[in-house]
C-alpha atoms as a PDB file:
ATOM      1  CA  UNK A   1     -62.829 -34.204 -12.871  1.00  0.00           C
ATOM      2  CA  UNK A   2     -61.227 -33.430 -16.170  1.00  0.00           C
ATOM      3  CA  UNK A   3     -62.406 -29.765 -15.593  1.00  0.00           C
ATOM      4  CA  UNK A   4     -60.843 -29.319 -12.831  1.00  0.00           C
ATOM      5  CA  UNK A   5     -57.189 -31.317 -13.561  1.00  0.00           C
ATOM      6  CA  UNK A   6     -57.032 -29.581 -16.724  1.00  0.00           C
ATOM      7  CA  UNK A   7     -56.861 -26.391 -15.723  1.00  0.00           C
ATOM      8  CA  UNK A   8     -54.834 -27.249 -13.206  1.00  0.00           C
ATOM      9  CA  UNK A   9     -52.198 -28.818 -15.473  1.00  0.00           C
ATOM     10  CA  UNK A  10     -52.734 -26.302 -17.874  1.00  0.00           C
ATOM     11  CA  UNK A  11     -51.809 -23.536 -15.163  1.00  0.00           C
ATOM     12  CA  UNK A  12     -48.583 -25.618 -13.848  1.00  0.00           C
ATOM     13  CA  UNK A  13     -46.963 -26.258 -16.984  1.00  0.00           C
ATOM     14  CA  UNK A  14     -47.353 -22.364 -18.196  1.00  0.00           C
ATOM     15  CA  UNK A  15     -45.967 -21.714 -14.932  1.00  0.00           C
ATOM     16  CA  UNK A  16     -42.689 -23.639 -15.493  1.00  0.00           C
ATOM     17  CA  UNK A  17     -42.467 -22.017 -18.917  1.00  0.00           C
ATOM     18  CA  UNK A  18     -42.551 -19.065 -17.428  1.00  0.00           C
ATOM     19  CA  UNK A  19     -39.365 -20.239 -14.880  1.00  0.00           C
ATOM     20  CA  UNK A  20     -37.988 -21.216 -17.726  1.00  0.00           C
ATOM     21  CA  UNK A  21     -37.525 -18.457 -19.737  1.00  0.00           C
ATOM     22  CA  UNK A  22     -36.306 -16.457 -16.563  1.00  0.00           C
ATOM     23  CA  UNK A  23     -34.002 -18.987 -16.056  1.00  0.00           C
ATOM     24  CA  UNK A  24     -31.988 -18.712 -19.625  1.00  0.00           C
ATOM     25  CA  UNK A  25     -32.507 -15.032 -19.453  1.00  0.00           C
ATOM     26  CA  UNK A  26     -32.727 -13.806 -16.177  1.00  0.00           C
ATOM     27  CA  UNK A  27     -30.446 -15.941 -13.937  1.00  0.00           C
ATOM     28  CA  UNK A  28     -27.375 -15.745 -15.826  1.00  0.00           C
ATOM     29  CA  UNK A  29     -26.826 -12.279 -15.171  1.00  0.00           C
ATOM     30  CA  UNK A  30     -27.500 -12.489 -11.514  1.00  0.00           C
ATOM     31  CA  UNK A  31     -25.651 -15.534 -10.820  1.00  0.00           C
ATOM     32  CA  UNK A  32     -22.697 -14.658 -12.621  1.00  0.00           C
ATOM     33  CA  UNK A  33     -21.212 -11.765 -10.143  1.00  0.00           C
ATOM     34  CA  UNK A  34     -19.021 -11.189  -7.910  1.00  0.00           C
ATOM     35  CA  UNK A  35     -21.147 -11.734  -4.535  1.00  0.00           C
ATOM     36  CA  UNK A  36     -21.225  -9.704  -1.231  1.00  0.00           C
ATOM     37  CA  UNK A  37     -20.845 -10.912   2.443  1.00  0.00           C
ATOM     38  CA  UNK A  38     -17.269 -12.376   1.327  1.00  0.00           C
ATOM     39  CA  UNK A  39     -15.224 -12.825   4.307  1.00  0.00           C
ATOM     40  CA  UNK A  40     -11.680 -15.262   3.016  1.00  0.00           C
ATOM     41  CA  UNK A  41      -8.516 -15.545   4.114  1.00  0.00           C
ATOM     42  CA  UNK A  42      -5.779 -17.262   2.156  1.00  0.00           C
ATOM     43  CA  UNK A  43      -2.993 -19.184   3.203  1.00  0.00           C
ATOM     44  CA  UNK A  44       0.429 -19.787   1.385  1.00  0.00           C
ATOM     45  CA  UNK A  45       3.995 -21.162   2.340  1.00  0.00           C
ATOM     46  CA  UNK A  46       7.754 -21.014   0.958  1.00  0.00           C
ATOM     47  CA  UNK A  47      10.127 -20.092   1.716  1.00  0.00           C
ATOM     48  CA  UNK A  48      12.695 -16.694   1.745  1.00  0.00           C
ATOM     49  CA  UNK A  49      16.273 -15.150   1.846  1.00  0.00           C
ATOM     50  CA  UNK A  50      16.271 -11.912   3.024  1.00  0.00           C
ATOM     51  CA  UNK A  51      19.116 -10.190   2.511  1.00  0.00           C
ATOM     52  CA  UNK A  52      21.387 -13.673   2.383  1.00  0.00           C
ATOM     53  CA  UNK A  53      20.586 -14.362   5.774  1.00  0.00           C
ATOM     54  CA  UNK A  54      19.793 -17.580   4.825  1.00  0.00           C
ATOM     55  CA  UNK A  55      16.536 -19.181   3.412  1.00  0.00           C
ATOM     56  CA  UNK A  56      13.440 -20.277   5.972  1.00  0.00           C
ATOM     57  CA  UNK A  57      10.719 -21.180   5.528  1.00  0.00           C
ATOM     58  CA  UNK A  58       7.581 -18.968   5.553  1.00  0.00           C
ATOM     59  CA  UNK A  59       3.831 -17.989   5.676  1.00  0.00           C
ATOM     60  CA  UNK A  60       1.581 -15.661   3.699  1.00  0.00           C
ATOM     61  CA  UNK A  61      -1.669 -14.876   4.451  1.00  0.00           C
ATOM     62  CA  UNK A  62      -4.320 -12.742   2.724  1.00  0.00           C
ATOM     63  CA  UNK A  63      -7.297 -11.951   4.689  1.00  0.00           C
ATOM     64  CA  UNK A  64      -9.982 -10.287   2.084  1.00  0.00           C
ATOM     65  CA  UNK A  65     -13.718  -8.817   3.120  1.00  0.00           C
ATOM     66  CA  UNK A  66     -16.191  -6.935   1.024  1.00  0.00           C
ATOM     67  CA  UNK A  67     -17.677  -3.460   2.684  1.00  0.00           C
ATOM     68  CA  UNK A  68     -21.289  -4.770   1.881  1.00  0.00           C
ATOM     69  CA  UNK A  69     -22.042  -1.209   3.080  1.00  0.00           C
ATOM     70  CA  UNK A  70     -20.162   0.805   0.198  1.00  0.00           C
ATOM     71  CA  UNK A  71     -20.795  -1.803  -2.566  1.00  0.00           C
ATOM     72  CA  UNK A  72     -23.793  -1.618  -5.084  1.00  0.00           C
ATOM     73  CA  UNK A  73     -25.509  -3.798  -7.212  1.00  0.00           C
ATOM     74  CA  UNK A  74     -22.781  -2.846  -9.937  1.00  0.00           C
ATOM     75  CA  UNK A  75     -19.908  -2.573  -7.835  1.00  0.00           C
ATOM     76  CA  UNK A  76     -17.990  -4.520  -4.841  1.00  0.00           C
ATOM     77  CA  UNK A  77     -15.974  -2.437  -2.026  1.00  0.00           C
ATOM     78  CA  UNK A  78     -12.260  -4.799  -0.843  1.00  0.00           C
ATOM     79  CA  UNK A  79     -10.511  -4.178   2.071  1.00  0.00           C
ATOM     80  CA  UNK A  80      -7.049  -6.782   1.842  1.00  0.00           C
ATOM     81  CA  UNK A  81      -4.703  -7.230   4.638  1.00  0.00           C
ATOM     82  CA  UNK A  82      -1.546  -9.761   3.309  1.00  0.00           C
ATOM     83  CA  UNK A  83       1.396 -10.511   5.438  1.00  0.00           C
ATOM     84  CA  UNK A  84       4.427 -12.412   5.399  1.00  0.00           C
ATOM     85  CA  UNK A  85       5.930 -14.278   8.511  1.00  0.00           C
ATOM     86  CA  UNK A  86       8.656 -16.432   8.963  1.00  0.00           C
ATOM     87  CA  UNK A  87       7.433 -19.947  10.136  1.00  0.00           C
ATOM     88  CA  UNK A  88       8.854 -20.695  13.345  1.00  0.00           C
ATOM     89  CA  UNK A  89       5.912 -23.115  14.094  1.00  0.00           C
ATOM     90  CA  UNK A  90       3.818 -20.382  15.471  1.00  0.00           C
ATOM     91  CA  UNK A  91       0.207 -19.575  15.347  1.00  0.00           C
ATOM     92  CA  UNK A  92      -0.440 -18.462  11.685  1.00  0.00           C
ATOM     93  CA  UNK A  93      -0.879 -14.656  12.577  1.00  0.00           C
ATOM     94  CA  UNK A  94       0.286 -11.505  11.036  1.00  0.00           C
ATOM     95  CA  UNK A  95       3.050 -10.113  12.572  1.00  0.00           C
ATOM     96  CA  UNK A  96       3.948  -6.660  13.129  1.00  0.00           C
ATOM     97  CA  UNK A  97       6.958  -4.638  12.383  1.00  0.00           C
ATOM     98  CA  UNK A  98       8.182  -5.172  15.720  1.00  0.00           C
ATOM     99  CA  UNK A  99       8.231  -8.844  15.450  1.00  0.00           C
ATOM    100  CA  UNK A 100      11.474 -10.516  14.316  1.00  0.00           C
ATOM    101  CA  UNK A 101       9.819 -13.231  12.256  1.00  0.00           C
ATOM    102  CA  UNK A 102       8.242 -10.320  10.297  1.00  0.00           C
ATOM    103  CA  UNK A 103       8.652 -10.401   6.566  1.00  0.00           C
ATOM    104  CA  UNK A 104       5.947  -7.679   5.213  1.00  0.00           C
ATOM    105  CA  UNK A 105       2.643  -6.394   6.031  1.00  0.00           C
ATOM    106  CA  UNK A 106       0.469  -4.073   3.953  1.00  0.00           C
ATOM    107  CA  UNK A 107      -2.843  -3.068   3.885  1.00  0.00           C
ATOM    108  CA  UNK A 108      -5.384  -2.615   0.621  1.00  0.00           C
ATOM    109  CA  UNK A 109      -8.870  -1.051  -0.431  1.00  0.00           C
ATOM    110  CA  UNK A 110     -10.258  -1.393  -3.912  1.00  0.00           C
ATOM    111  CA  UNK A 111     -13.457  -1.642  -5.788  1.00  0.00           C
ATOM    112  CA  UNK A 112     -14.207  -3.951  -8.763  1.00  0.00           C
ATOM    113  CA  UNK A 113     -16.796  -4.663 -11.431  1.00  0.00           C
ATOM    114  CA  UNK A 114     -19.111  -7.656 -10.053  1.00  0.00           C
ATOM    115  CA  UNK A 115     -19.593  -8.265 -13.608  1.00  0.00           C
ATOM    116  CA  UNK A 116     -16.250  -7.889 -15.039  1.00  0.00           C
ATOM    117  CA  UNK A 117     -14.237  -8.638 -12.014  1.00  0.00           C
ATOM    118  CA  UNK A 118     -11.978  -5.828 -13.665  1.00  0.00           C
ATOM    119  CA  UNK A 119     -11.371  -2.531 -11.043  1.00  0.00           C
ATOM    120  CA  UNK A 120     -13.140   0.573 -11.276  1.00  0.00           C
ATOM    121  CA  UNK A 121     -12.468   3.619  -9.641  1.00  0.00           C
ATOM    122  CA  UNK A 122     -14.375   4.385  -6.940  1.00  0.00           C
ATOM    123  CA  UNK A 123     -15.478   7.187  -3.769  1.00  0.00           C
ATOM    124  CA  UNK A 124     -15.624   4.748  -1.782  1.00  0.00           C
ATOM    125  CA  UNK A 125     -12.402   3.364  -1.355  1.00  0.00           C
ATOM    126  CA  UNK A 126     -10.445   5.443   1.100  1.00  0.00           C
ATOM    127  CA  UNK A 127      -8.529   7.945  -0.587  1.00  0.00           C
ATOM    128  CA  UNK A 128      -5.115   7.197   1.273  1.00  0.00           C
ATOM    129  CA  UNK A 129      -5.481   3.701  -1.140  1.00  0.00           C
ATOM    130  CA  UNK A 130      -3.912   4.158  -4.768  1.00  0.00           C
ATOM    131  CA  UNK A 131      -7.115   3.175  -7.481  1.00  0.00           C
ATOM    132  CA  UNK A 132      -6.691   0.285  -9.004  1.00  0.00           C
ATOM    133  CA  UNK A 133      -6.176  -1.019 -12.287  1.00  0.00           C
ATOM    134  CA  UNK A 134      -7.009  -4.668 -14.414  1.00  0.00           C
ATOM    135  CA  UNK A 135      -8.277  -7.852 -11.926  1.00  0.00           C
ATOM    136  CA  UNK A 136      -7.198  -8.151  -8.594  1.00  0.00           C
ATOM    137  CA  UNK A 137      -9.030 -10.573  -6.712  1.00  0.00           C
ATOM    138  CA  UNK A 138     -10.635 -13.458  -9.177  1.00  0.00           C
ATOM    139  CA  UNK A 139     -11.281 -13.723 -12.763  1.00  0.00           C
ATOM    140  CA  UNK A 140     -14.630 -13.123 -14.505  1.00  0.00           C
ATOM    141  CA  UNK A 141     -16.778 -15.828 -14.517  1.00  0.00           C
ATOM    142  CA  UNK A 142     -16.424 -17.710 -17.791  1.00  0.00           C
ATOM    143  CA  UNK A 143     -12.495 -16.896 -18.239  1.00  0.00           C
ATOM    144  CA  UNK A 144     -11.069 -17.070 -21.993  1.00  0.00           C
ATOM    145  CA  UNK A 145      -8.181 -18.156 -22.730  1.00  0.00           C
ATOM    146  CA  UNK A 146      -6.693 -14.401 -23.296  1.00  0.00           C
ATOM    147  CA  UNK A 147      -4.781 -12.045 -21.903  1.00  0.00           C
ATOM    148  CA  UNK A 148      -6.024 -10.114 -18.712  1.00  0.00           C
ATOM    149  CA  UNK A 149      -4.732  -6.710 -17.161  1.00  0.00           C
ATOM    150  CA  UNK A 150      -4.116  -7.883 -13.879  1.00  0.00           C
ATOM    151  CA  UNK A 151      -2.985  -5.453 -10.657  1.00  0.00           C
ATOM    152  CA  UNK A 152       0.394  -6.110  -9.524  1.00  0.00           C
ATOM    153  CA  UNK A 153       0.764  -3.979  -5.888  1.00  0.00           C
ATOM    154  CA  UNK A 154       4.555  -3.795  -6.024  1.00  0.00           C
ATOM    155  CA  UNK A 155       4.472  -1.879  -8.847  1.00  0.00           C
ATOM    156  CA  UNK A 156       1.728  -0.281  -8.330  1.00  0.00           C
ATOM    157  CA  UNK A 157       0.119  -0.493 -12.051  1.00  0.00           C
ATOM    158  CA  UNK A 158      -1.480  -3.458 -13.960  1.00  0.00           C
ATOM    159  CA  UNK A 159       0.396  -6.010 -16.250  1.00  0.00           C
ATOM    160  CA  UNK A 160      -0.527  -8.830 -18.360  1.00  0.00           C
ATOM    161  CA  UNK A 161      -1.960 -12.003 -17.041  1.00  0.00           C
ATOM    162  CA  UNK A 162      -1.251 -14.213 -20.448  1.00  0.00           C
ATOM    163  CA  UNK A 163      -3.070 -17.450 -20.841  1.00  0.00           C
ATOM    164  CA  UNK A 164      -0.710 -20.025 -20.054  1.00  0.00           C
ATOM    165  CA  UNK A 165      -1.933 -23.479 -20.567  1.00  0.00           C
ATOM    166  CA  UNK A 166      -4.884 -25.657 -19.466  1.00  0.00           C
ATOM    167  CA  UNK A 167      -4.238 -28.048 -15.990  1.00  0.00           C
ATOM    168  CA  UNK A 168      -5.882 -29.482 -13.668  1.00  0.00           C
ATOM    169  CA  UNK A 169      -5.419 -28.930  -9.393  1.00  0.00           C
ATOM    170  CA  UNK A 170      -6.808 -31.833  -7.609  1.00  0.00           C
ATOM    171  CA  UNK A 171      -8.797 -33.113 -10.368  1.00  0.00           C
ATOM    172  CA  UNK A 172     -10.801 -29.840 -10.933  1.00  0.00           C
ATOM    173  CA  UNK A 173      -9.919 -28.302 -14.422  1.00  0.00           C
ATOM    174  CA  UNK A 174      -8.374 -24.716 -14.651  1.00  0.00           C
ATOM    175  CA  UNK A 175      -6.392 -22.259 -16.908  1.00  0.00           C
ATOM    176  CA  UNK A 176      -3.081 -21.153 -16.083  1.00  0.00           C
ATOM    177  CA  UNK A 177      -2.489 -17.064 -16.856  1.00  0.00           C
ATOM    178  CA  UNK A 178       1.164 -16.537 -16.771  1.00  0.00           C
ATOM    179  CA  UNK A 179       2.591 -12.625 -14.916  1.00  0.00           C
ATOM    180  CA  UNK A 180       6.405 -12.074 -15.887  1.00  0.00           C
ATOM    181  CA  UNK A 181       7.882  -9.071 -14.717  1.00  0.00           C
ATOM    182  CA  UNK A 182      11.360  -8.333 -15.047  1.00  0.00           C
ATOM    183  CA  UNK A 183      13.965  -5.938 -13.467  1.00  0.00           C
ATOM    184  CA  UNK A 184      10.987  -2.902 -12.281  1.00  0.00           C
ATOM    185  CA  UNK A 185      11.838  -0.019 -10.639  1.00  0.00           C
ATOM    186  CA  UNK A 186      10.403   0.076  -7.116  1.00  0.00           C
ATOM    187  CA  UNK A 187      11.470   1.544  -3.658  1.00  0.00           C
ATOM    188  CA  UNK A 188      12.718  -1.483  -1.825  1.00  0.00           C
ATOM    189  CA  UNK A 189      12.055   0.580   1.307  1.00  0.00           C
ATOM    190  CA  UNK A 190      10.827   4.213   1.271  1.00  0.00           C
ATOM    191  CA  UNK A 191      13.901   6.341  -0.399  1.00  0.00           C
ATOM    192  CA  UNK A 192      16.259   2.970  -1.498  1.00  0.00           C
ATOM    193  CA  UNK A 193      15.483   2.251  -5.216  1.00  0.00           C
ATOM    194  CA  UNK A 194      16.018  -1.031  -6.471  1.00  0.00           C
ATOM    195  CA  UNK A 195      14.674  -3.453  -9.014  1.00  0.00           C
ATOM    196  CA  UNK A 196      11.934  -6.453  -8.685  1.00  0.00           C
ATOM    197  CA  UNK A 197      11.405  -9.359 -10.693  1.00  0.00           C
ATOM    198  CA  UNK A 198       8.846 -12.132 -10.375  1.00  0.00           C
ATOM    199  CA  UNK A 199       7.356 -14.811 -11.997  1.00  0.00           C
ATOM    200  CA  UNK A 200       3.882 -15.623 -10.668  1.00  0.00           C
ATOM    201  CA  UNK A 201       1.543 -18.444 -12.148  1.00  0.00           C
ATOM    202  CA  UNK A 202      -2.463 -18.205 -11.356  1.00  0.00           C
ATOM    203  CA  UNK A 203      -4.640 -21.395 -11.613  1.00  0.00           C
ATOM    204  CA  UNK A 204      -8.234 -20.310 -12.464  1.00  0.00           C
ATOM    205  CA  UNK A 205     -11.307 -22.149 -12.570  1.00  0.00           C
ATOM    206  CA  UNK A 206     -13.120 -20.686 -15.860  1.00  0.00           C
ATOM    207  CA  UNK A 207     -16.636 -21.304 -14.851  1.00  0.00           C
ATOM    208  CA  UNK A 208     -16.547 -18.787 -11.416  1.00  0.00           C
ATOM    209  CA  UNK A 209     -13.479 -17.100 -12.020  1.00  0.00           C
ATOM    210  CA  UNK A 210     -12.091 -18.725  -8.642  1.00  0.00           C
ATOM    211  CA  UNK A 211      -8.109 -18.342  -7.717  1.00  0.00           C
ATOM    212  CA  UNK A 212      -7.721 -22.230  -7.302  1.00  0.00           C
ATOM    213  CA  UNK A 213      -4.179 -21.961  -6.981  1.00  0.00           C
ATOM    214  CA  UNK A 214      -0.808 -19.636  -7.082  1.00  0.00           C
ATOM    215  CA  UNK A 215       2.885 -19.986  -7.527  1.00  0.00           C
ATOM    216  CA  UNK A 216       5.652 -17.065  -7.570  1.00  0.00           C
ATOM    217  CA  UNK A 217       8.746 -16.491  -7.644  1.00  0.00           C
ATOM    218  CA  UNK A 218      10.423 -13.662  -6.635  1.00  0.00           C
ATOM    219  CA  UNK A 219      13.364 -11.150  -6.048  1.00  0.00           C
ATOM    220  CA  UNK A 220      14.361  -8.006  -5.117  1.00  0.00           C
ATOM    221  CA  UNK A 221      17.375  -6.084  -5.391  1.00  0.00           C
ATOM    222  CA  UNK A 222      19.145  -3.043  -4.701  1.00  0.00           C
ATOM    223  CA  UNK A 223      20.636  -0.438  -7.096  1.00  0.00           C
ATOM    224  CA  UNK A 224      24.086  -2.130  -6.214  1.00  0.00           C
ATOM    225  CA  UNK A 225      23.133  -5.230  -7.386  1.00  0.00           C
ATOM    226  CA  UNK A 226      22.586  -6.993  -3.889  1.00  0.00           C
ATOM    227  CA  UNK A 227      19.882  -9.031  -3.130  1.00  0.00           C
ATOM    228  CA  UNK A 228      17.491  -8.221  -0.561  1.00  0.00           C
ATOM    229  CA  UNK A 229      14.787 -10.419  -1.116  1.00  0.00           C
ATOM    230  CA  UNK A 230      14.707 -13.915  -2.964  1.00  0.00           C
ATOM    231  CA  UNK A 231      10.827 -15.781  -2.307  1.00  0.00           C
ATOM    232  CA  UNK A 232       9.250 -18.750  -3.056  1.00  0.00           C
ATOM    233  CA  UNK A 233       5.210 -18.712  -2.433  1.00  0.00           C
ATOM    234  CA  UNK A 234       2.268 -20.693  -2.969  1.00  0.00           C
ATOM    235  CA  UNK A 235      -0.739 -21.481  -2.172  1.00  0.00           C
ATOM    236  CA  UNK A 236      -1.037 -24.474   0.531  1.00  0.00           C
ATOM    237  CA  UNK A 237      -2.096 -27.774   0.032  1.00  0.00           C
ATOM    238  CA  UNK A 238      -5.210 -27.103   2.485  1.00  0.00           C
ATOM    239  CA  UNK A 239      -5.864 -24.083   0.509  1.00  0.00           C
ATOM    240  CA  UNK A 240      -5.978 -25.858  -2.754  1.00  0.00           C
ATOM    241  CA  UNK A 241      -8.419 -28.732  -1.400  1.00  0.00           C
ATOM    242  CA  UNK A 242     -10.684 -25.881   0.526  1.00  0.00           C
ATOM    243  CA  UNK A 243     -10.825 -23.768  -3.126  1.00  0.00           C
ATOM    244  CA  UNK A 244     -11.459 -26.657  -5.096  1.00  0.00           C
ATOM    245  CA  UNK A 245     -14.584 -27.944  -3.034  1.00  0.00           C
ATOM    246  CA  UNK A 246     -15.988 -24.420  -3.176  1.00  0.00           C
ATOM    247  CA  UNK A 247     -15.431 -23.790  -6.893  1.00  0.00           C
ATOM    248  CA  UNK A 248     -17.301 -27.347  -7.172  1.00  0.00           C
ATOM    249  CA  UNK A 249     -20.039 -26.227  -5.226  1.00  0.00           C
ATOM    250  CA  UNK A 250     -20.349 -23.075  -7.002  1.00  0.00           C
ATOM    251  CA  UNK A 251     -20.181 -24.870  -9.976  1.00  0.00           C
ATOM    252  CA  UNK A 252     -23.191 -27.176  -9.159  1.00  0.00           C
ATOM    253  CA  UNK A 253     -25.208 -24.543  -8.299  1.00  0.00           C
ATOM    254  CA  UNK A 254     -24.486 -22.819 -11.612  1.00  0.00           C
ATOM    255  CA  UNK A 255     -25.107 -25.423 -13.432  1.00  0.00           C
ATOM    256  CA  UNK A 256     -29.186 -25.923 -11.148  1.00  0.00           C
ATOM    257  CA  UNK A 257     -29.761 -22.367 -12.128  1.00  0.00           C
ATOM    258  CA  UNK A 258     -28.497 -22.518 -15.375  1.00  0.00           C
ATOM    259  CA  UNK A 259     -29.249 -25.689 -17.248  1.00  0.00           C
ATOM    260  CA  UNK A 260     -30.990 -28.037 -14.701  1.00  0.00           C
ATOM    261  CA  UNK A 261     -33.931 -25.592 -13.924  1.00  0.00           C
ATOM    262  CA  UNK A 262     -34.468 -24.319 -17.581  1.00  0.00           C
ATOM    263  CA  UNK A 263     -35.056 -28.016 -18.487  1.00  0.00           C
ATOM    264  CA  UNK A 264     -37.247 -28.643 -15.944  1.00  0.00           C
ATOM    265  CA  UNK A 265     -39.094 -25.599 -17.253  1.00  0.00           C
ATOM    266  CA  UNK A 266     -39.400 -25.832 -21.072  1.00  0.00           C
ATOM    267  CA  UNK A 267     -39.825 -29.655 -20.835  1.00  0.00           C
ATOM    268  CA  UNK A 268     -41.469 -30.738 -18.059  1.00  0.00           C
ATOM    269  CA  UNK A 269     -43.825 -26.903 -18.545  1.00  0.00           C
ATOM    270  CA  UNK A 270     -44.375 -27.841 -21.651  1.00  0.00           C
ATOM    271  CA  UNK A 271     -45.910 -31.406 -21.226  1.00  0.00           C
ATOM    272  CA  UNK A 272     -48.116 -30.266 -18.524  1.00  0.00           C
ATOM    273  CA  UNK A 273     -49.376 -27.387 -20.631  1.00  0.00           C
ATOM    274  CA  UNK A 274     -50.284 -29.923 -23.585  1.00  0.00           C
ATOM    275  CA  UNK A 275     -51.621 -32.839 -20.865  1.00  0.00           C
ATOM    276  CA  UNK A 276     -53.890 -30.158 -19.211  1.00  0.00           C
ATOM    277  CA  UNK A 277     -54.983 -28.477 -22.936  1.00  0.00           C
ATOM    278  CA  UNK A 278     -55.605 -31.890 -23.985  1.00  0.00           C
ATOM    279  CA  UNK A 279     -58.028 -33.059 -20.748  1.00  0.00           C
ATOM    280  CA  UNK A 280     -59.752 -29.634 -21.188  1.00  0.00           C
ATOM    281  CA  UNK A 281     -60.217 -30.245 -24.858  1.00  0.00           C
ATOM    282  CA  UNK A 282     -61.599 -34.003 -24.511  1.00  0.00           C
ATOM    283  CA  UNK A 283     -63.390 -32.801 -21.212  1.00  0.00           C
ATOM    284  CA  UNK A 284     -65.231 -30.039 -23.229  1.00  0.00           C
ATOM    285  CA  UNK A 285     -66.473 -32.550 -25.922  1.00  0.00           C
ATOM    286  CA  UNK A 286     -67.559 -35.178 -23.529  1.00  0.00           C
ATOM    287  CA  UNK A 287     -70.114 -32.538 -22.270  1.00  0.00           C
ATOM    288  CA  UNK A 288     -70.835 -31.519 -25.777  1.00  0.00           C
ATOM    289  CA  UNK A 289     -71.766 -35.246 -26.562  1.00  0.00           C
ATOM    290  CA  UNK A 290     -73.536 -35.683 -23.255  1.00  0.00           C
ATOM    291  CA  UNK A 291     -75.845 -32.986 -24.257  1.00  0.00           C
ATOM    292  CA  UNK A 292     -76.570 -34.286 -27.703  1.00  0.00           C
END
């Protein structure tokens, strides 16, 4: 019997040794990246002043899908549609310019580093979509406390996401990075210059690099001095709780691929290695004395 269960324990534990070490060096690197097949959208509300008509309240969305098709092992393809609708209690649809409840509408392409999560030029966003600079979409997964170049579309060039503080949104911990910007030129509409400002906090969860949460503040104004735009945004409270159980998810399966199963494999691989070494060792002299 021993020569039989010996081996057999012998084989099983070099075989979780084996998982082991692919787990701690292997896994890692393929966990940790941006993935395909993401299909999101986002929901915020505010509220806004356009051009001191009064403030109402409002709705953003941001509906984001990867082009599985263009993307690589390296790189991820974005398409982005975001809108901005004054809530009127209707279904929570873009609207287009020739709705009255109609606050913006835009449409995006862009390509990013599944590593990194930082942008990277790339054929295969459309060329009639400006390349894109710094992170646009998430953070990298394990997130430092640093500053990040992150893509801000209104002026159309990256600025500096600075670490903030630590918090917490519904119990899950995350770092806060910090985007001032302050009196930019931009084209309020195509040939009007004016000036933008905006505040804008982003609530990260280190481990995935998951927007948890968002908060800005923001105006726009004309060369004159009159205010076109004043806007409050944030992510909604749904939002929050539907981010928060993913990034928990995501963070349990991390942690299976990244602690539990090399554990599993160095311990448990290694006791079965030195149970079925020792069986075949003691079986081996049995027979020896047997003969004698």
């Amino acid at each position: 019997m021993r020569k039989i269960v010996g081996p057999v324990l012998a084989g099983l534990g070099a075989f979780l040794l084996v998982v082991g070490v692919l787990a701690v060096a292997y896994a890692p690197g393929q966990v940790k990246r941006t993935p395909l097949g993401v299909d999101s959208t986002t929901v915020l509300e505010g509220t806004a002043n356009r051009l001191g008509a009064g403030e109402r309240p409002i709705f953003g969305l941001s509906i984001t899908k990867s082009d599985d098709e263009a993307s690589s092992d390296d790189v991820v393809v974005f398409t982005n549609i975001a809108c901005g609708v004054f809530d009127e209690g209707q279904e929570r649809v873009c609207a287009d310019g020739d709705d009255e409840n109609a606050l913006s509408l835009s449409t995006d392409a862009f390509a990013t580093d599944r590593v990194t999560a930082l942008a990277v030029e790339s054929d295969a966003v459309p060329p009639e979509f400006e390349q894109h600079e710094g992170l646009v979409n998430k953070w990298p997964f394990d997130a430092k406390q640093d500053t990040y170049p992150y893509w801000d579309g209104v002026t159309g060039q990256a600025v500096d996401a600075v670490f903030e503080r630590e918090d917490e949104v519904l119990g899950l911990d995350v770092y806060v990075y910090r985007i001032e910007i302050n009196n930019a030129a931009i084209e309020i509409a195509e040939g009007t210059p004016g000036t933008y400002t905006s505040m804008k906090e982003i609530y990260i969860d280190p481990r995935t690099g998951a927007i948890i949460h968002q908060t800005e503040e923001q105006q726009r104004y004309l060369d004159d001095g009159t205010q076109v735009l004043d806007l409050t945004l944030g992510f909604s409270e749904e939002q929050q709780q539907a981010n928060v159980a993913d990034a928990e998810d995501n963070i349990a399966s991390l942690d299976l691929l990244t602690g539990t199963v090399p554990l599993i494999g160095f311990i448990g691989g290694s006791l079965l290695l030195l149970a079925g070494l020792v069986l075949m060792l003691t079986g081996r002299n049995s027979g020896e004395r047997a003969k004698s």
